[in-house]
C-alpha atoms as a PDB file:
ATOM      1  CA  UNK A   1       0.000   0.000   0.000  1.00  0.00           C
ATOM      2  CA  UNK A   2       0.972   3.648  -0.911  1.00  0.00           C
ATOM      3  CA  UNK A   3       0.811   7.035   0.709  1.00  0.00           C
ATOM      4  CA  UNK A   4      -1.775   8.079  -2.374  1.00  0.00           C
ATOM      5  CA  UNK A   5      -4.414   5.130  -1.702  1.00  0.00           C
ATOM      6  CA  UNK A   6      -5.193   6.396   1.730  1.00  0.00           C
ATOM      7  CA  UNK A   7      -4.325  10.372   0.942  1.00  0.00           C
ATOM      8  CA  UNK A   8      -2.761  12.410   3.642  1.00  0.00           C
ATOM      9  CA  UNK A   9      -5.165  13.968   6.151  1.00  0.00           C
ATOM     10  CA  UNK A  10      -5.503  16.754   9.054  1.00  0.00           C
ATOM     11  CA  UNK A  11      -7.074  14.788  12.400  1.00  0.00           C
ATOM     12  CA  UNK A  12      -7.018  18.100  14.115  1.00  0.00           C
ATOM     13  CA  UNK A  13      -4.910  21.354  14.141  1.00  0.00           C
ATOM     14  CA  UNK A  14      -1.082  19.995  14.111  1.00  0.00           C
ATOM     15  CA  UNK A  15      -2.410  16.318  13.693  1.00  0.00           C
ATOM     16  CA  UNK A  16      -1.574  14.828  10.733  1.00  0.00           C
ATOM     17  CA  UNK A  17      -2.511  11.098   9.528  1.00  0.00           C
ATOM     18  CA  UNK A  18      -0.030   9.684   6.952  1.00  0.00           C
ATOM     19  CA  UNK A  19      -1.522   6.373   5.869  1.00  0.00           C
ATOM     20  CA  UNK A  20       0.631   3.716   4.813  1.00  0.00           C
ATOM     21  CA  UNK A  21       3.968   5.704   5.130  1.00  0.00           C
ATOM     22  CA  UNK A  22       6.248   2.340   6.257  1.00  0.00           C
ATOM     23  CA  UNK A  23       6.612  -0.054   3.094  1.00  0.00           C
ATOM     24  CA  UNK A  24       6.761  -3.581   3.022  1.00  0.00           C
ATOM     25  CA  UNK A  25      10.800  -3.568   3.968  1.00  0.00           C
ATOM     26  CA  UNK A  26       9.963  -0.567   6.663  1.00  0.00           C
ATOM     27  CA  UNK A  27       7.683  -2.616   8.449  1.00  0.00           C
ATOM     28  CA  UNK A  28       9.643  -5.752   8.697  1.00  0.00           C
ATOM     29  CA  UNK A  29      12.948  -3.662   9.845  1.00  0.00           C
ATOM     30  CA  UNK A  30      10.988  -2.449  12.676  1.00  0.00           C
ATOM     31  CA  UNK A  31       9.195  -5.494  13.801  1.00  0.00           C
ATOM     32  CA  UNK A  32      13.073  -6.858  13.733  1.00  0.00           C
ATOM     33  CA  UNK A  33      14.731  -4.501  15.626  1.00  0.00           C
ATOM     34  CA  UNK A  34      11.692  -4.946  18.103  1.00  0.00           C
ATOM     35  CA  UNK A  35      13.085  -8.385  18.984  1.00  0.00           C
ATOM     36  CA  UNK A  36      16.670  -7.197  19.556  1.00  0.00           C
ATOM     37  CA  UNK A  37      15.491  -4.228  21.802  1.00  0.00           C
ATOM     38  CA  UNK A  38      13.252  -6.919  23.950  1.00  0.00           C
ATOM     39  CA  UNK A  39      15.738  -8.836  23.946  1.00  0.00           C
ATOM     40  CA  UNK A  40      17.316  -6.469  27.133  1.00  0.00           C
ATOM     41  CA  UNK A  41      19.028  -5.196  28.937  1.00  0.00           C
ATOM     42  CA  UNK A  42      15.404  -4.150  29.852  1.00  0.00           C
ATOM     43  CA  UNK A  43      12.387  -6.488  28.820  1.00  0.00           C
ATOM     44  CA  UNK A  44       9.182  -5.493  27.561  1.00  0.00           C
ATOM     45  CA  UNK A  45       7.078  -4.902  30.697  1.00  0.00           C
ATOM     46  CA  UNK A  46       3.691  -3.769  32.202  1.00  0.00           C
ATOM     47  CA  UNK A  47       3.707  -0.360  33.465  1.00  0.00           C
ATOM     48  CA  UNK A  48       2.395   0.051  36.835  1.00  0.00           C
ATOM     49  CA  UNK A  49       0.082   3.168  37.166  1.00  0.00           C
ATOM     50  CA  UNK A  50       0.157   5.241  40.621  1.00  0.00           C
ATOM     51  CA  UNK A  51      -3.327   3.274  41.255  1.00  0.00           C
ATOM     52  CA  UNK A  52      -1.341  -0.065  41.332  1.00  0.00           C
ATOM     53  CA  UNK A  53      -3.130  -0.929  38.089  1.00  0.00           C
ATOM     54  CA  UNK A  54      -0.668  -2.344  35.433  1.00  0.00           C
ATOM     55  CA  UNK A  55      -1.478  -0.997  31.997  1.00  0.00           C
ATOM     56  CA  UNK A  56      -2.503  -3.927  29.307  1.00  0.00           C
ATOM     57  CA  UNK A  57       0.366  -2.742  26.855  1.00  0.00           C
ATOM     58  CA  UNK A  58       3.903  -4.541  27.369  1.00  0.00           C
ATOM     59  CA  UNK A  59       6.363  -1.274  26.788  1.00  0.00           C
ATOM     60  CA  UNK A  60      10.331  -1.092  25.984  1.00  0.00           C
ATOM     61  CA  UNK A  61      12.158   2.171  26.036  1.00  0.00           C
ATOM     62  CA  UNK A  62      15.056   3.419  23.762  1.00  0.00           C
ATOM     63  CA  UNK A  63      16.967   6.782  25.034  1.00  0.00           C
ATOM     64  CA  UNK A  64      15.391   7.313  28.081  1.00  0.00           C
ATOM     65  CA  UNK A  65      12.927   4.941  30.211  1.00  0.00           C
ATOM     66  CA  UNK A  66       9.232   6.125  30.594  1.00  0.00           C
ATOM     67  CA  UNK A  67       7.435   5.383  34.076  1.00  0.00           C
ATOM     68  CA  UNK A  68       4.427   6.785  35.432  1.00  0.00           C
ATOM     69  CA  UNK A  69       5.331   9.954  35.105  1.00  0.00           C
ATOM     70  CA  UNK A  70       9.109  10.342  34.698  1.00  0.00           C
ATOM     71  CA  UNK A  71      11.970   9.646  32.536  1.00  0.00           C
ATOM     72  CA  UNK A  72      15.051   7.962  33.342  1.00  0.00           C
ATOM     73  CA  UNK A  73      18.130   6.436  32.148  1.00  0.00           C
ATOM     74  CA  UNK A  74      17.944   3.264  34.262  1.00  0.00           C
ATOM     75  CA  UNK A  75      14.971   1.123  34.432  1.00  0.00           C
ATOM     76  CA  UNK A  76      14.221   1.403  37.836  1.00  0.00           C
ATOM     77  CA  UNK A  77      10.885  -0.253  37.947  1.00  0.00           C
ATOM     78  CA  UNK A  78      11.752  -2.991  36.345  1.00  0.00           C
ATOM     79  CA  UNK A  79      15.454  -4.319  37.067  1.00  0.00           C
ATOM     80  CA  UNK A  80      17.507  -1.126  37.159  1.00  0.00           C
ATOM     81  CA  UNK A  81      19.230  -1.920  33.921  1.00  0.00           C
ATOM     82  CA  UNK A  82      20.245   0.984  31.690  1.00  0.00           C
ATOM     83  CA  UNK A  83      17.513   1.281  28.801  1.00  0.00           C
ATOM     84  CA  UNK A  84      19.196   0.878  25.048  1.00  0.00           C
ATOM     85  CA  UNK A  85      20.675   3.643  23.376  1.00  0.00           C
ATOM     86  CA  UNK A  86      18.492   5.657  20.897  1.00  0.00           C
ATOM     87  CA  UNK A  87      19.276   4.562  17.305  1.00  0.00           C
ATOM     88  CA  UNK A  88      19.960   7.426  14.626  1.00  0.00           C
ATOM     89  CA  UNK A  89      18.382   5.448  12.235  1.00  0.00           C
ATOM     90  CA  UNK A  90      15.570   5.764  13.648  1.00  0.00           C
ATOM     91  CA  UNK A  91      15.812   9.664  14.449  1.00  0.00           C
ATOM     92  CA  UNK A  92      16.197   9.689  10.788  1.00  0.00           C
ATOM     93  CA  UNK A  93      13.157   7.910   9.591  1.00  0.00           C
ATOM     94  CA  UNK A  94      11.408  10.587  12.198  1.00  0.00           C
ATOM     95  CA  UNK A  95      12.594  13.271  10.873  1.00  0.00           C
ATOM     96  CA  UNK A  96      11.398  11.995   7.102  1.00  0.00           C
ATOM     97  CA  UNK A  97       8.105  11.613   8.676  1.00  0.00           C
ATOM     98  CA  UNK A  98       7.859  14.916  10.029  1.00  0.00           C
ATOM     99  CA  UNK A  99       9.221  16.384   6.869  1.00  0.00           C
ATOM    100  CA  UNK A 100       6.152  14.505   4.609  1.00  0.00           C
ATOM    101  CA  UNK A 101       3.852  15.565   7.498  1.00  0.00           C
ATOM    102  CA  UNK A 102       4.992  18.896   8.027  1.00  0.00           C
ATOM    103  CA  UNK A 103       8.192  20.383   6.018  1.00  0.00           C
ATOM    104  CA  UNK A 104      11.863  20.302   5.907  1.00  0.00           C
ATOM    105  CA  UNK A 105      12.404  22.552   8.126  1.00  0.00           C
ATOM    106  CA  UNK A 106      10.670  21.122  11.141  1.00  0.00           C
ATOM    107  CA  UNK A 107      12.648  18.129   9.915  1.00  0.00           C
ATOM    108  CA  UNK A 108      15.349  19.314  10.462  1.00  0.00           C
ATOM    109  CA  UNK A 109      15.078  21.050  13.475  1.00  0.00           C
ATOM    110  CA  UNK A 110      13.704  17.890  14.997  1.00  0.00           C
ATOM    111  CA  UNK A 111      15.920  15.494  17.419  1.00  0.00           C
ATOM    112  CA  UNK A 112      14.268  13.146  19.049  1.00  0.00           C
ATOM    113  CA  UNK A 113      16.325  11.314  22.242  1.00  0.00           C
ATOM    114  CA  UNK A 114      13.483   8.911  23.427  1.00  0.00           C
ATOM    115  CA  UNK A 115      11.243   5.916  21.589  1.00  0.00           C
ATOM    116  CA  UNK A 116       8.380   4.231  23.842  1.00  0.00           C
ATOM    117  CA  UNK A 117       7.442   0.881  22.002  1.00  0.00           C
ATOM    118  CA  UNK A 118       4.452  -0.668  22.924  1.00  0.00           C
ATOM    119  CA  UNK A 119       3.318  -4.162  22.180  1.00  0.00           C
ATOM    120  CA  UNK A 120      -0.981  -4.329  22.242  1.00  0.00           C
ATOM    121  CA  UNK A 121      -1.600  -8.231  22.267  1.00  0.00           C
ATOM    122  CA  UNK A 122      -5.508  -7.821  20.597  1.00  0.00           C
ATOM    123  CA  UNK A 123      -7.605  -7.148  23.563  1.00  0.00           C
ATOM    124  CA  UNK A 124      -5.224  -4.330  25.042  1.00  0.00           C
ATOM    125  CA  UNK A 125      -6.193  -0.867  25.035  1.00  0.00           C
ATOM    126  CA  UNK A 126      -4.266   2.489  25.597  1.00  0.00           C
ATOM    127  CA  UNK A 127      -6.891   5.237  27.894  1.00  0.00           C
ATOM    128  CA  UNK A 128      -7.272   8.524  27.133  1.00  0.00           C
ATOM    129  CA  UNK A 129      -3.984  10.715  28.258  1.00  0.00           C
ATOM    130  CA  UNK A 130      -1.501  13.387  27.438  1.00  0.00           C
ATOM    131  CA  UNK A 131       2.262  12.752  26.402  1.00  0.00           C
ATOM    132  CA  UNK A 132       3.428  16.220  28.714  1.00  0.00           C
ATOM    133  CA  UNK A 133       5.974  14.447  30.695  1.00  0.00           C
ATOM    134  CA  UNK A 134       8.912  15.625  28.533  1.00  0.00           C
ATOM    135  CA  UNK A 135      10.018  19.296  28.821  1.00  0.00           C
ATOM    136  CA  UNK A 136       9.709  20.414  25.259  1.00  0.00           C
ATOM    137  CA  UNK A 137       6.810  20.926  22.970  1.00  0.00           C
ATOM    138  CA  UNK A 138       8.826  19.004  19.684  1.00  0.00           C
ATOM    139  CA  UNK A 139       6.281  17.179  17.885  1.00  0.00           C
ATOM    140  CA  UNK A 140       5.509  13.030  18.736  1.00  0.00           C
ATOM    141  CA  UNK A 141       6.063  10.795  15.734  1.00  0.00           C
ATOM    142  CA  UNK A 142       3.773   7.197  15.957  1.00  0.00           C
ATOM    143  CA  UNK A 143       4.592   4.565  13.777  1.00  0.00           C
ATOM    144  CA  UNK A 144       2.366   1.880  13.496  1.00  0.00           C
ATOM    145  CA  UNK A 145       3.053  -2.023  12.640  1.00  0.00           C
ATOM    146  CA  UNK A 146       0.647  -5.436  12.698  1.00  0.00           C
ATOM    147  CA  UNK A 147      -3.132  -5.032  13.740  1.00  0.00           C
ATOM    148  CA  UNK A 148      -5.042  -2.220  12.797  1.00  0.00           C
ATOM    149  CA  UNK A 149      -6.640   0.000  15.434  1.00  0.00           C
ATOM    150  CA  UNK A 150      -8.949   2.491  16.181  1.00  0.00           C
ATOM    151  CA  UNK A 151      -7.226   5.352  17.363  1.00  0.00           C
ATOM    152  CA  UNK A 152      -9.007   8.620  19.386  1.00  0.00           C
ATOM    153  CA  UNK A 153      -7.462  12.002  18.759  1.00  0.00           C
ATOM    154  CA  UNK A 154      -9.245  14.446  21.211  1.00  0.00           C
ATOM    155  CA  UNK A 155      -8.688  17.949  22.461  1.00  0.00           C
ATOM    156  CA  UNK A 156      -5.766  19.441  24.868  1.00  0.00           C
ATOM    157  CA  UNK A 157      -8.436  20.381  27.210  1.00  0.00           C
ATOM    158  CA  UNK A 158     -10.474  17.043  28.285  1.00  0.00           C
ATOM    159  CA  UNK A 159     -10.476  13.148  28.207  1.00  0.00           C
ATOM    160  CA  UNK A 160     -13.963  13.455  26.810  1.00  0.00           C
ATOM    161  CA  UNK A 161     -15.459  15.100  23.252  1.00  0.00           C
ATOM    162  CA  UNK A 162     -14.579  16.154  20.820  1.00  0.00           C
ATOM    163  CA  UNK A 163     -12.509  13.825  19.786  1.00  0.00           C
ATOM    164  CA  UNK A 164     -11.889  12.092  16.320  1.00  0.00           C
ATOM    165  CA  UNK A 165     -11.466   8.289  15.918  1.00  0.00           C
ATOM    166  CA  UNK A 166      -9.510   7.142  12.776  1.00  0.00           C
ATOM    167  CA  UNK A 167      -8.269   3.206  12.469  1.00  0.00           C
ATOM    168  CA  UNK A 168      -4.671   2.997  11.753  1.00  0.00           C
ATOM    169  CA  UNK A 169      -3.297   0.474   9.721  1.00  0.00           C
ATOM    170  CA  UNK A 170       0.037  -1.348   9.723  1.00  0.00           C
ATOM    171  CA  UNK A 171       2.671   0.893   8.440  1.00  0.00           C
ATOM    172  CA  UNK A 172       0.482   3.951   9.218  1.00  0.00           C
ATOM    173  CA  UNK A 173       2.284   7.169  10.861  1.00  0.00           C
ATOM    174  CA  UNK A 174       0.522   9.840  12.904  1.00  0.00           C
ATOM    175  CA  UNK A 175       2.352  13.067  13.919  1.00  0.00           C
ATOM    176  CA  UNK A 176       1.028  15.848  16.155  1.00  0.00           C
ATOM    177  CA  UNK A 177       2.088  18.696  17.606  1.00  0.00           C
ATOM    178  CA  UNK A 178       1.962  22.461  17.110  1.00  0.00           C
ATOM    179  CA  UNK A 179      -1.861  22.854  18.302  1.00  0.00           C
ATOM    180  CA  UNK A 180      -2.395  19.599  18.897  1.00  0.00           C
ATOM    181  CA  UNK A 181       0.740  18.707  21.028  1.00  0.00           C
ATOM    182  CA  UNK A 182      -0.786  17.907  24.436  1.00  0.00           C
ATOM    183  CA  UNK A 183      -4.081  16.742  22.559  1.00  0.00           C
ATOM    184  CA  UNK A 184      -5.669  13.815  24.555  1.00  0.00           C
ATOM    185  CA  UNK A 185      -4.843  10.080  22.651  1.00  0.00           C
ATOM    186  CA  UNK A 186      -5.793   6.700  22.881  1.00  0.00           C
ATOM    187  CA  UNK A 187      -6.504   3.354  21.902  1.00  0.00           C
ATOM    188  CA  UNK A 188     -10.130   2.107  22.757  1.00  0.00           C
ATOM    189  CA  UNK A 189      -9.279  -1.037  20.787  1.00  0.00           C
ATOM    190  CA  UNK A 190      -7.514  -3.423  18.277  1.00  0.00           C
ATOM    191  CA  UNK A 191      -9.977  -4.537  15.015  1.00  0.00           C
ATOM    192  CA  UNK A 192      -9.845  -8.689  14.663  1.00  0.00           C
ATOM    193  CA  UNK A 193      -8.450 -10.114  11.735  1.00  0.00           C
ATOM    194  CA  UNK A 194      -6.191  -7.220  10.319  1.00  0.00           C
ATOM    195  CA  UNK A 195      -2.658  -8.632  11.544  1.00  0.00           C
ATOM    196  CA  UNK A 196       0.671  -7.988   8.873  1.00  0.00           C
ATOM    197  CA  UNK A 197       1.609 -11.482   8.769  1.00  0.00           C
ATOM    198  CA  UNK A 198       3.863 -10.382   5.527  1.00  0.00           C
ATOM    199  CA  UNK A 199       6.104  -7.871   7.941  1.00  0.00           C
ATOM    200  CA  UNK A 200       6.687 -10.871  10.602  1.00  0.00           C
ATOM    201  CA  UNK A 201       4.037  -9.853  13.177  1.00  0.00           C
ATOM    202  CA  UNK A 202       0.975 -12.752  12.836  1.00  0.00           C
ATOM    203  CA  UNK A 203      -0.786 -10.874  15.377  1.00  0.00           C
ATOM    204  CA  UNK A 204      -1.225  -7.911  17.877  1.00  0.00           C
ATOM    205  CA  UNK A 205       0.253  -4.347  17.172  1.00  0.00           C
ATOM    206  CA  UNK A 206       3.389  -2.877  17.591  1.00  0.00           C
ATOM    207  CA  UNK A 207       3.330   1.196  18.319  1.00  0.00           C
ATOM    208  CA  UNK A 208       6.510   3.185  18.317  1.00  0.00           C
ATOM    209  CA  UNK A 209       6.483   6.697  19.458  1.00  0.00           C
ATOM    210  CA  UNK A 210       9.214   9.141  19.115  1.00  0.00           C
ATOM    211  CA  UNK A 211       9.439  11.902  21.029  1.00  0.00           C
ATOM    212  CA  UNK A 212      12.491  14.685  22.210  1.00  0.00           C
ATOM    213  CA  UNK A 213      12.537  14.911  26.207  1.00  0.00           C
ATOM    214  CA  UNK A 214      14.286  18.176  26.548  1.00  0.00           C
ATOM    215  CA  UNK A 215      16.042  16.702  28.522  1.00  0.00           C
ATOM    216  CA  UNK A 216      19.721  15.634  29.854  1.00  0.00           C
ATOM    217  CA  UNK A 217      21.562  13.505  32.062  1.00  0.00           C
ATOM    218  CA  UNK A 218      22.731  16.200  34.707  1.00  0.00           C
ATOM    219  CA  UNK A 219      19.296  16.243  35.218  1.00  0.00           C
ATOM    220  CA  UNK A 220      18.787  20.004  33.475  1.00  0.00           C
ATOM    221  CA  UNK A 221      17.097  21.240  30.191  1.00  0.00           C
ATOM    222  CA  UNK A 222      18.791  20.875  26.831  1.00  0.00           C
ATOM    223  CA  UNK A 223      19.587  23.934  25.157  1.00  0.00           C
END
């Protein structure tokens, strides 16, 4: 599948839908590295929420490690490993997605130091919720492999309407930011019977989401 059978579209202000924007060879070099970067030092996990409820997603972290609601270099939560490096290959295949979703020069002003990689077996689901735990507004990048889902775009303001579902299909990207940067997301749930056998995932969805913390490892900003 092309980028011109499913064209381009606007979800929202700064939201931008890019159907089918990881070929055939994309798709199958990301469910690959997958398995190297679950491999360890850190394994995909459950994320415990402050309520003590684990979320239904299994998560690895490249760059910096994501838990509720911090970033750090070491795993902590899990078994205080230091989380993989961030690959520049894959800053680079951000920054060509921002470029087709934006322009070049939010491309290139883009450097993103963190990937969260979820794994959604077919009955998980992703709630409502803001990404505002890094210290910069730089756009998120979402890359999408395997199952097909129905994704919710909503508003910066609430959990609730208006919001915008729109499925996402394997090798689908999504960027937002700009107006839509702290926009409410989720995933109310996976559609049956649309795995990517062809890119080496016969089932569930793998989401990749890049994003620049801001941050650095004295604990300050980055300029």
């Amino acid at each position: 599948m092309t980028l011109f059978e499913r064209p381009k579209a606007e979800i929202a202000p700064g939201a931008v839908h890019l159907p089918g924007r990881l070929d055939l060879a994309g798709r199958r070099r990301l469910v690959e590295a997958y398995a190297q970067w679950t491999a360890g030092p850190v394994p995909a996990h459950a994320a415990v929420l402050p309520g003590g409820h684990p979320m239904s997603v299994r998560m690895v972290c490249l760059g910096w490690h994501w838990s509720p609601y911090r970033y750090t270099r070491t795993a902590d939560d899990v078994n205080g490993a230091r989380v993989l490096d961030f690959p520049d290959w894959l800053g680079d295949l951000g920054r060509r997605v921002l470029a087709d979703a934006y322009d070049e020069d939010a491309a290139a002003a883009y450097r993103p130091d963190t990937a969260l990689v979820n794994w959604y077996h077919p009955s998980a689901r992703m709630g409502m919720h803001q990404d505002k735990d890094e210290v910069t507004d730089a756009p998120v990048v979402s890359l999408s492999i395997g199952a097909s889902c129905v994704f919710r775009f909503g508003n910066p303001g609430t959990r609730g309407k208006p919001y915008t579902d729109v499925t996402l299909a394997s090798g689908d990207a999504v960027v937002f930011g700009r107006e839509s940067r702290f926009a409410y997301h989720g995933v109310p749930r996976i559609l049956p019977g649309t795995a990517d056998p062809d890119a080496g995932l016969p089932a569930g969805r793998i989401n990749i989401t890049l994003r620049s913390t801001g941050l650095t490892d004295n604990g300050g900003h980055a300029d």
